[in-house]
PDB file of N, CA and C in Angstrom:
ATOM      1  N   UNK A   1      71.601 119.877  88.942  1.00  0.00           N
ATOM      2  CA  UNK A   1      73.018 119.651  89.057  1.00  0.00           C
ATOM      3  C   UNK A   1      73.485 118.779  87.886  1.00  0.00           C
ATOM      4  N   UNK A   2      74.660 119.124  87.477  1.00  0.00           N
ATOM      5  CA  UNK A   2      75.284 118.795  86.382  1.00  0.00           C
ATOM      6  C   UNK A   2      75.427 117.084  86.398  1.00  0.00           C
ATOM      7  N   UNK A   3      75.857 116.045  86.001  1.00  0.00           N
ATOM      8  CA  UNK A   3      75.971 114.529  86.235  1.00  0.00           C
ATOM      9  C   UNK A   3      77.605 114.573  85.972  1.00  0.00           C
ATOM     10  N   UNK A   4      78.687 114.271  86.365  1.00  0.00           N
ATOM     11  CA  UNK A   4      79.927 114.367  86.337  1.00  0.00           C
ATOM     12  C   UNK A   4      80.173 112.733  86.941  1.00  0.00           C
ATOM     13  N   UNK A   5      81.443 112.279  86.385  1.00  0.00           N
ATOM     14  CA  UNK A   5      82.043 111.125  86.644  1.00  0.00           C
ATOM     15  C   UNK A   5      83.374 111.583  87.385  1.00  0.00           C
ATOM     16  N   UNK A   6      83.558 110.930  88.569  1.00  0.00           N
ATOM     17  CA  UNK A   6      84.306 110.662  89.620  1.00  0.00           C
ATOM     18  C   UNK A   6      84.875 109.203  89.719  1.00  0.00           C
ATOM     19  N   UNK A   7      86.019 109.571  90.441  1.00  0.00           N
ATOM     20  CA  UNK A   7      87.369 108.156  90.507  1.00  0.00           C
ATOM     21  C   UNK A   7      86.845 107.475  92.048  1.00  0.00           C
ATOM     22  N   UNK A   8      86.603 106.738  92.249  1.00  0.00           N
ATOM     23  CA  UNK A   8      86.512 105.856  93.280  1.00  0.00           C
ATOM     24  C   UNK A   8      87.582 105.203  93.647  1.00  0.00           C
ATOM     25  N   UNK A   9      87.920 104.888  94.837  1.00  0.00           N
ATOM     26  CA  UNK A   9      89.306 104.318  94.875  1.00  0.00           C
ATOM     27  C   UNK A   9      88.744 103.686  96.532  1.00  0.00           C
ATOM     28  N   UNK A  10      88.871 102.594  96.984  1.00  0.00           N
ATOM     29  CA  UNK A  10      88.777 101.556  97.817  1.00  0.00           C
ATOM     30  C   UNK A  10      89.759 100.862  98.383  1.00  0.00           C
ATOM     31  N   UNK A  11      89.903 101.337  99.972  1.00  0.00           N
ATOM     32  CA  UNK A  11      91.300 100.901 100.334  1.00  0.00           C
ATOM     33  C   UNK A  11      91.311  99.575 101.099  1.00  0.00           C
ATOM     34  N   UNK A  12      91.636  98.632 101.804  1.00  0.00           N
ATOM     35  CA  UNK A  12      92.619  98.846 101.485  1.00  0.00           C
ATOM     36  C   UNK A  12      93.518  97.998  99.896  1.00  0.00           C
ATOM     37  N   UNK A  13      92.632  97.772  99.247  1.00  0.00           N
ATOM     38  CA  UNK A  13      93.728  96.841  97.903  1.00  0.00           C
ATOM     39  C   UNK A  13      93.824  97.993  96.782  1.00  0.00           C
ATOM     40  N   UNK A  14      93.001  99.610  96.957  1.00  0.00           N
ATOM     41  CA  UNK A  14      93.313 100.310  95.965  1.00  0.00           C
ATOM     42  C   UNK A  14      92.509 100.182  94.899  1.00  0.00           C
ATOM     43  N   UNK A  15      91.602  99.458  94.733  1.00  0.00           N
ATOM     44  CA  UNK A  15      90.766  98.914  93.433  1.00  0.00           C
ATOM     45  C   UNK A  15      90.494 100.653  93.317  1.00  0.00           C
ATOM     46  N   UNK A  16      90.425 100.796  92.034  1.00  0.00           N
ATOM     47  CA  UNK A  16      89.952 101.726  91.417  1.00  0.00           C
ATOM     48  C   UNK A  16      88.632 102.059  90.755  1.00  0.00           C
ATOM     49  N   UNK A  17      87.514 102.618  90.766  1.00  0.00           N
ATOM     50  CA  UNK A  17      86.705 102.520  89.601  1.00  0.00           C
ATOM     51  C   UNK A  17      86.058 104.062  89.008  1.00  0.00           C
ATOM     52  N   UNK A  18      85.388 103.972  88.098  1.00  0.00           N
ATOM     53  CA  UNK A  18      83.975 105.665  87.971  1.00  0.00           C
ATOM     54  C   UNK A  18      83.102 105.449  88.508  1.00  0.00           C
ATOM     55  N   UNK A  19      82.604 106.458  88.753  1.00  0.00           N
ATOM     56  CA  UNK A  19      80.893 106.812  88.977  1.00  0.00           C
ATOM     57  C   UNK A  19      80.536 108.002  88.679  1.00  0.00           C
ATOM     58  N   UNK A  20      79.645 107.973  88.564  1.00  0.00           N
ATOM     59  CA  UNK A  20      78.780 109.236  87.928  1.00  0.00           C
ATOM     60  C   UNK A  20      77.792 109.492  89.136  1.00  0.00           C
ATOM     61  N   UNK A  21      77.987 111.029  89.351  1.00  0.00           N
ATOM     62  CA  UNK A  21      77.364 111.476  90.544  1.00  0.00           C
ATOM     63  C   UNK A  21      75.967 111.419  91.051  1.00  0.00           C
ATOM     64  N   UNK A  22      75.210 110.708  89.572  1.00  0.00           N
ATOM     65  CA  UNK A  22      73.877 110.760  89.825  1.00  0.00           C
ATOM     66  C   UNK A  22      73.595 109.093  90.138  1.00  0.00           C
ATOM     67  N   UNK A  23      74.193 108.184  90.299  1.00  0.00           N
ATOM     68  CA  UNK A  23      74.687 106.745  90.826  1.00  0.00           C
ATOM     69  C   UNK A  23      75.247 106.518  92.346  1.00  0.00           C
ATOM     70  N   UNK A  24      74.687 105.783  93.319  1.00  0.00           N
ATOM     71  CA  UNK A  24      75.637 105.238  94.331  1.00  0.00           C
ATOM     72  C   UNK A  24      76.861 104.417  93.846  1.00  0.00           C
ATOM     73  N   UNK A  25      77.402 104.956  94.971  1.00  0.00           N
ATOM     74  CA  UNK A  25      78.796 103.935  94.444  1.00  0.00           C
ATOM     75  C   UNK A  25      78.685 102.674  94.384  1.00  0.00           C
ATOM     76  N   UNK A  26      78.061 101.518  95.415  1.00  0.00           N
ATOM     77  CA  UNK A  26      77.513 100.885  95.274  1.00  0.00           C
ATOM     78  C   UNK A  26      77.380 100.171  93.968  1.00  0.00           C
ATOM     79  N   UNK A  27      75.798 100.719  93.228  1.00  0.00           N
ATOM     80  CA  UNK A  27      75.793 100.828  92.200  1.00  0.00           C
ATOM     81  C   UNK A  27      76.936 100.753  91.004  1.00  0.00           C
ATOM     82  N   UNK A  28      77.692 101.972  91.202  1.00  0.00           N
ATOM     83  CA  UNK A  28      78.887 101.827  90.022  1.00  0.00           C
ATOM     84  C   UNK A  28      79.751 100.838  89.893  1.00  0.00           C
ATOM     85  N   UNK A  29      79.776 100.360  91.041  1.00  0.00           N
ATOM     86  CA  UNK A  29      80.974  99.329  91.416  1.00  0.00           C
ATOM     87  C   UNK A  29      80.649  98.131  90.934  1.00  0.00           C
ATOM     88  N   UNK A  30      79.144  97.924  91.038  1.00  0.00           N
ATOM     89  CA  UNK A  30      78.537  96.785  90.272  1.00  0.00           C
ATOM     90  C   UNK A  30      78.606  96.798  88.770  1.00  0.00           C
ATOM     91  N   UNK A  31      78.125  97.572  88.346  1.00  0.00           N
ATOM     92  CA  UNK A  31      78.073  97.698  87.101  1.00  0.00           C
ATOM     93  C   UNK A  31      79.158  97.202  86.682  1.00  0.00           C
ATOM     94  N   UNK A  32      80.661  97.615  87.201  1.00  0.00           N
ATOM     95  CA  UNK A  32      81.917  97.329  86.762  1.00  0.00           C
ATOM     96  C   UNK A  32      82.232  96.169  87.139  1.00  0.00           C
ATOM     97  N   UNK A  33      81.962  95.379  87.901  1.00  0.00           N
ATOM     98  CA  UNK A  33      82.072  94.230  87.824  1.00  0.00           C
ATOM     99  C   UNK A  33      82.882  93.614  89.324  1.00  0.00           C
ATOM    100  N   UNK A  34      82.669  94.618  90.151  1.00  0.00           N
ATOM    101  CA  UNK A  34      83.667  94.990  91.384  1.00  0.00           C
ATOM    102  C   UNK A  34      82.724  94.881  92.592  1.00  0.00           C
ATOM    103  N   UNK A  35      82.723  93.826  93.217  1.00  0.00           N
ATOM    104  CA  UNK A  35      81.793  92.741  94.266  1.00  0.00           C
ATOM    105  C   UNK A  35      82.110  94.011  95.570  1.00  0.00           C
ATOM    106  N   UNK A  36      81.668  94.768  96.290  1.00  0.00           N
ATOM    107  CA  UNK A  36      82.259  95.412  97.500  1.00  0.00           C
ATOM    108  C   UNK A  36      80.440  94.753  98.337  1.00  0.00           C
ATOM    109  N   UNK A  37      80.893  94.426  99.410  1.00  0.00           N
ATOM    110  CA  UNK A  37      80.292  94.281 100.489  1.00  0.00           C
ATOM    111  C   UNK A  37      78.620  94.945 100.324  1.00  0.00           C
ATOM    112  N   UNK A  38      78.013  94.017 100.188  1.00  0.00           N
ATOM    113  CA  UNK A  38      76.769  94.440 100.302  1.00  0.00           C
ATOM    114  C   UNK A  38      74.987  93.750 100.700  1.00  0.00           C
ATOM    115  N   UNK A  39      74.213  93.825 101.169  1.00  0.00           N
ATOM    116  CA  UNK A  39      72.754  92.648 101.341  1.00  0.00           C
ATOM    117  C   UNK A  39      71.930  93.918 100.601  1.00  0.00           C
ATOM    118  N   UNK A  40      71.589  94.386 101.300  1.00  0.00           N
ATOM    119  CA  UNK A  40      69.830  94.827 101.543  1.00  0.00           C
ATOM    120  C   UNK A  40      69.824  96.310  99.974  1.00  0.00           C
ATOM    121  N   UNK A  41      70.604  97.297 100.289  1.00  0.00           N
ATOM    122  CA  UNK A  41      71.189  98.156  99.588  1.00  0.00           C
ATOM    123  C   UNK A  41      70.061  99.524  99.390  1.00  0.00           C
ATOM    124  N   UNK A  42      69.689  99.088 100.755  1.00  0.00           N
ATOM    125  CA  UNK A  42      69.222 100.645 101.328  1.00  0.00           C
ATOM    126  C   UNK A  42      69.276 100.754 102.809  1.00  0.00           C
ATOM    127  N   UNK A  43      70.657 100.623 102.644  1.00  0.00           N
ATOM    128  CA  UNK A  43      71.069 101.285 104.366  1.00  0.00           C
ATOM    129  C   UNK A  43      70.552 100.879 105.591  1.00  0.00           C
ATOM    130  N   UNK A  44      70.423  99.163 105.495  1.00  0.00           N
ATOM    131  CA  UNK A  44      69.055  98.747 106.706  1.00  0.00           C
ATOM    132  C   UNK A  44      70.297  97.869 106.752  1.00  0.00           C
ATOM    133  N   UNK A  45      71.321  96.983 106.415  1.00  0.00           N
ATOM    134  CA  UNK A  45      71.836  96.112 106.694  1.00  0.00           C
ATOM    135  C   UNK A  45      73.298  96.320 107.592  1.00  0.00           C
ATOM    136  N   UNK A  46      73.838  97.734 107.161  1.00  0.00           N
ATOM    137  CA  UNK A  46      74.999  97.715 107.428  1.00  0.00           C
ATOM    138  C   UNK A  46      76.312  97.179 106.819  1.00  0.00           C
ATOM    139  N   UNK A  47      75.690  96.139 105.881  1.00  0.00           N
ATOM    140  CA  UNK A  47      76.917  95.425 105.551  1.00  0.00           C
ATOM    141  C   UNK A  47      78.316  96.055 104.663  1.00  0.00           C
ATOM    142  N   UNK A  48      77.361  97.548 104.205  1.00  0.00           N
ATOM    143  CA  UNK A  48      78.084  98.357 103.140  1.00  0.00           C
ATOM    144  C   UNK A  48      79.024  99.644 103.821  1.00  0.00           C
ATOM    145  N   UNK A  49      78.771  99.463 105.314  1.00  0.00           N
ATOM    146  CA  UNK A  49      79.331 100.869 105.989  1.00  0.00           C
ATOM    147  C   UNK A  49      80.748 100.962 105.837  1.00  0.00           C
ATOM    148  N   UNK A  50      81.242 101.765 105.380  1.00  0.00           N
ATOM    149  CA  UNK A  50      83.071 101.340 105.562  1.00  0.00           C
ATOM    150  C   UNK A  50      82.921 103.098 106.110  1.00  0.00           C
ATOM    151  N   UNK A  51      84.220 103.600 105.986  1.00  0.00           N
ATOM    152  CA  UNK A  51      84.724 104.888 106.196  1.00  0.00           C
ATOM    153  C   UNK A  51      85.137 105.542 105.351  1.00  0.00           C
ATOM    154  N   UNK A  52      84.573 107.065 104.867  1.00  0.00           N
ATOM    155  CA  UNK A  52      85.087 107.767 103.680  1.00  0.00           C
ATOM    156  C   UNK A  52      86.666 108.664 104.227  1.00  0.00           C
ATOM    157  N   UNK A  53      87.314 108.324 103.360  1.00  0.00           N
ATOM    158  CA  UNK A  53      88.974 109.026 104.050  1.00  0.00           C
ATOM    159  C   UNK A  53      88.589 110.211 103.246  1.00  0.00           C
ATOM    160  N   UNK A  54      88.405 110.744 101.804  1.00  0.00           N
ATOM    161  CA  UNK A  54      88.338 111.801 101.693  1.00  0.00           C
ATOM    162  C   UNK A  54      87.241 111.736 100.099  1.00  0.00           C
ATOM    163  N   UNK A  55      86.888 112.979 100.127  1.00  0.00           N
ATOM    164  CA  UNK A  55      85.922 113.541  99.007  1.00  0.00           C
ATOM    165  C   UNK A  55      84.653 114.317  99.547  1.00  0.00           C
ATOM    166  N   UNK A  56      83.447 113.908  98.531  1.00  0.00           N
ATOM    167  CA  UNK A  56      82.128 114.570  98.870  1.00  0.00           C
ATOM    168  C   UNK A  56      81.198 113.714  98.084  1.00  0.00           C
ATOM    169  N   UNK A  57      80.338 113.508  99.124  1.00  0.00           N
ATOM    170  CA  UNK A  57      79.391 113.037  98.682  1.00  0.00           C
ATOM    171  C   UNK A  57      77.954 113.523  98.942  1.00  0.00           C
ATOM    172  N   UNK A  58      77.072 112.486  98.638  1.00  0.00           N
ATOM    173  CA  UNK A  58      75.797 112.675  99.040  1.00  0.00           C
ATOM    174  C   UNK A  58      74.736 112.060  99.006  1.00  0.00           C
ATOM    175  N   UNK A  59      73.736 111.709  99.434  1.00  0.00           N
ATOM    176  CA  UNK A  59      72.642 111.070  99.757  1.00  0.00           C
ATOM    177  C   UNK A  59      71.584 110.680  99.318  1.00  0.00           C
ATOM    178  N   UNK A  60      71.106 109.274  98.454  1.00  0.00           N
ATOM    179  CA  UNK A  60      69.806 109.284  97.830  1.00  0.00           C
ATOM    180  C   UNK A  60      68.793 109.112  99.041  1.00  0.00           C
ATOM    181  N   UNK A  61      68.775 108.712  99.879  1.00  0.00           N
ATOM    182  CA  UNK A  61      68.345 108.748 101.161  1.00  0.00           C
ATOM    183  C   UNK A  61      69.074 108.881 102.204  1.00  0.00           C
ATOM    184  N   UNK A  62      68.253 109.818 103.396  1.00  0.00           N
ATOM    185  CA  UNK A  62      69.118 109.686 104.338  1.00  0.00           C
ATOM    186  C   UNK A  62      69.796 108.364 105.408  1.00  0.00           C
ATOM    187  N   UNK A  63      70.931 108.833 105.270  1.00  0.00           N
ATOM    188  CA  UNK A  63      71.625 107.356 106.215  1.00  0.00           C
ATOM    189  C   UNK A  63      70.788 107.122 107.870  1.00  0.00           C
ATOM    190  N   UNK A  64      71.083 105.811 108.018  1.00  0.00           N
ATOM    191  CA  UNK A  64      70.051 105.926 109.336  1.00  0.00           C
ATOM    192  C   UNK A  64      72.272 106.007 110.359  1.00  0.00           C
ATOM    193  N   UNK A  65      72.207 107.236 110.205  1.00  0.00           N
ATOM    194  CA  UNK A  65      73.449 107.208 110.892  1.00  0.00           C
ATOM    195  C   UNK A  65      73.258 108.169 112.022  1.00  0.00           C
ATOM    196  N   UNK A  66      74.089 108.854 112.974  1.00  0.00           N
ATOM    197  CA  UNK A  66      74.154 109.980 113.353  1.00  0.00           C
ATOM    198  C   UNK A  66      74.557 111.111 112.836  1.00  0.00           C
ATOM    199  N   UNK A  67      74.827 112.302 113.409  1.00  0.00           N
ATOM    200  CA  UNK A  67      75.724 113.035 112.996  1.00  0.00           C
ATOM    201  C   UNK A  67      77.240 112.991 113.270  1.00  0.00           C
ATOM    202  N   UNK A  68      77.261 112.581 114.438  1.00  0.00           N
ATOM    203  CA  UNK A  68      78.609 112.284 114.603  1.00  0.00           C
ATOM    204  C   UNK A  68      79.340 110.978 113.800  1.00  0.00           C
ATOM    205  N   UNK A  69      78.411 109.665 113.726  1.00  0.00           N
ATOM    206  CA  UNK A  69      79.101 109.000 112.890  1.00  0.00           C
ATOM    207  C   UNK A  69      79.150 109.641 111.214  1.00  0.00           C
ATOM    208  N   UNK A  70      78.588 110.498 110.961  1.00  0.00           N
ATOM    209  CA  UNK A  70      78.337 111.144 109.503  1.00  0.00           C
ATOM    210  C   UNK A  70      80.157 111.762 109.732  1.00  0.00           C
ATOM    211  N   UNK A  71      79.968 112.648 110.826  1.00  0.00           N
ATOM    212  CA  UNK A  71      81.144 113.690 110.476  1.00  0.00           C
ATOM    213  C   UNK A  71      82.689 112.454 110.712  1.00  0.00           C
ATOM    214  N   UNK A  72      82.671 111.599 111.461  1.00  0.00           N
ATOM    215  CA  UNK A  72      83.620 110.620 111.801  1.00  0.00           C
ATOM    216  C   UNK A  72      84.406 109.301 109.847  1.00  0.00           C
ATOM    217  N   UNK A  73      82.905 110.224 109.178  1.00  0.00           N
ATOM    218  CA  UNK A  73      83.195 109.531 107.917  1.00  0.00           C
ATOM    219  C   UNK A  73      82.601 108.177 107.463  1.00  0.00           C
ATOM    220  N   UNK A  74      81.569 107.850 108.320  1.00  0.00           N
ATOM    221  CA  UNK A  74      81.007 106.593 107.658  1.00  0.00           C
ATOM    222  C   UNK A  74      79.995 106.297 107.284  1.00  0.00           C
ATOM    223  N   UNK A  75      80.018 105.820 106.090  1.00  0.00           N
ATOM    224  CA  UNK A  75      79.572 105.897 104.734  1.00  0.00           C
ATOM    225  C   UNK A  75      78.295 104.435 104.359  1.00  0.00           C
ATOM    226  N   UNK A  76      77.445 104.528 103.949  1.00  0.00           N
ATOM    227  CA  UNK A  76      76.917 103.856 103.559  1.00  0.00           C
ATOM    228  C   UNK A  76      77.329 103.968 101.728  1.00  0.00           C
ATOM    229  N   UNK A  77      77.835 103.254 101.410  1.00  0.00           N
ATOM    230  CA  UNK A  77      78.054 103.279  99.690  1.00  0.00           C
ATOM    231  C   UNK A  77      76.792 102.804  99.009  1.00  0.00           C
ATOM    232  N   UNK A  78      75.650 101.991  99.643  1.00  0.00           N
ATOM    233  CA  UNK A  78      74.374 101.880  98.732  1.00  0.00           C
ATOM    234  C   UNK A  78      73.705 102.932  98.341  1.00  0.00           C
ATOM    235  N   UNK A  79      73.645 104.118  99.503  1.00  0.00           N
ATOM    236  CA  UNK A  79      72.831 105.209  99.380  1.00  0.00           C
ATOM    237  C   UNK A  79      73.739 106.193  98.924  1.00  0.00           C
ATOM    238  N   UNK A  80      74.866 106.321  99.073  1.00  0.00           N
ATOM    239  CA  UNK A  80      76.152 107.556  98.552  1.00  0.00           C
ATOM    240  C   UNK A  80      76.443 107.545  97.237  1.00  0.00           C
ATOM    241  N   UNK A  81      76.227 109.174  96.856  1.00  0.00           N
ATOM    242  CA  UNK A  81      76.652 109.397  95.556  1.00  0.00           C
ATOM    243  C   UNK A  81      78.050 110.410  95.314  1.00  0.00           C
ATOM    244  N   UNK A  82      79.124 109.971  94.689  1.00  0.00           N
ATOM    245  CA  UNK A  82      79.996 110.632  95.122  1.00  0.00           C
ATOM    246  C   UNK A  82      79.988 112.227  94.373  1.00  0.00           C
ATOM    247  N   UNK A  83      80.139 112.960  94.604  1.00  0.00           N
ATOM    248  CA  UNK A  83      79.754 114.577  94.261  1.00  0.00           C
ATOM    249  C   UNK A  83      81.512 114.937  94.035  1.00  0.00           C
ATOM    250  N   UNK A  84      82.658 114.421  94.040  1.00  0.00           N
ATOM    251  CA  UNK A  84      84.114 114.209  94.036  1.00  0.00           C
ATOM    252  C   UNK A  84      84.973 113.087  93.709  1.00  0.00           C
ATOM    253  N   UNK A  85      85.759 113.308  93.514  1.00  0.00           N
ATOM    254  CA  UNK A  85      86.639 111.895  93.489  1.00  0.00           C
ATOM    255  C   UNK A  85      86.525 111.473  95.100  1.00  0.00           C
ATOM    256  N   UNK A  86      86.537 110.398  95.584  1.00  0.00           N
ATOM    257  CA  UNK A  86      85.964 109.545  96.924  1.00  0.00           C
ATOM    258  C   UNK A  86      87.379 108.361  97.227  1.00  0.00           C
ATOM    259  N   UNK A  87      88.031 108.596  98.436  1.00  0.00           N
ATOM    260  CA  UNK A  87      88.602 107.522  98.679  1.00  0.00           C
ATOM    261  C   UNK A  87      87.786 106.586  99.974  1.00  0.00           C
ATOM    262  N   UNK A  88      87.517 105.571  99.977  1.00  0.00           N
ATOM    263  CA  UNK A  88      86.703 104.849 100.977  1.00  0.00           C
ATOM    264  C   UNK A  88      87.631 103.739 101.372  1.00  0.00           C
ATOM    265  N   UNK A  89      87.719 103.452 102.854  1.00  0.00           N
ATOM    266  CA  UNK A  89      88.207 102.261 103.135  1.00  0.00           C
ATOM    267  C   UNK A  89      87.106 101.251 103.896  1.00  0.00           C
ATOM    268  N   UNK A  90      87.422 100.151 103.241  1.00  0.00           N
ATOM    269  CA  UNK A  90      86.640  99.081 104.565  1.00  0.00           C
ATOM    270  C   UNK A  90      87.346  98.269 105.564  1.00  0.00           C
ATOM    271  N   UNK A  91      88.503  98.611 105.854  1.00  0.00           N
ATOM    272  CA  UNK A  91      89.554  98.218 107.093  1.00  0.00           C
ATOM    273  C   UNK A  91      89.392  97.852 108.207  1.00  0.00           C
ATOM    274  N   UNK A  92      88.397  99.041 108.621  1.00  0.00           N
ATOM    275  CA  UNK A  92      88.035  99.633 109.741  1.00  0.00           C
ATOM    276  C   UNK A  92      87.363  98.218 110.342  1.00  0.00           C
TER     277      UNK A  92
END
């Protein structure tokens, strides 16, 4: 699969950033200099779960989630790579 850069966008203050699909967001967000919620940063802590409102993503490991919380939209951003432009909120 191709490596493509995607818009990240984080609600609710809107922060904006890239990532490149072969990167967790997580990840990208750091790089840029953009602190989002995080400990452990493989999906054991929770601290990173927010809710994806819209895009596609995907998985360097699988989330220890369900399916239903998968389809309900929530997201681990340590392990998620966005495969789209991604809007995520941590509101919730």
């Amino acid at each position: 699969m191709k490596d493509t850069i995607h818009t990240i966008t984080i609600l609710p203050k809107r922060i904006e950033f890239k990532a490149s699909s072969e990167q967790t967001i997580l990840d990208a967000a750091l790089e840029q200099g953009i602190n989002l919620p995080h400990r452990c940063q493989i999906g054991a802590c929770s601290s990173c779960l927010c809710k994806r409102v819209s895009g596609k993503i995907s998985y360097t490991l699988e989330p220890m989630l369900t399916s239903s919380e998968q389809e309900q939209g929530w997201t681990f951003i340590c392990l998620a790579q966005a495969q789209s432009d991604v809007v995520i909120d941590f509101s919730d």
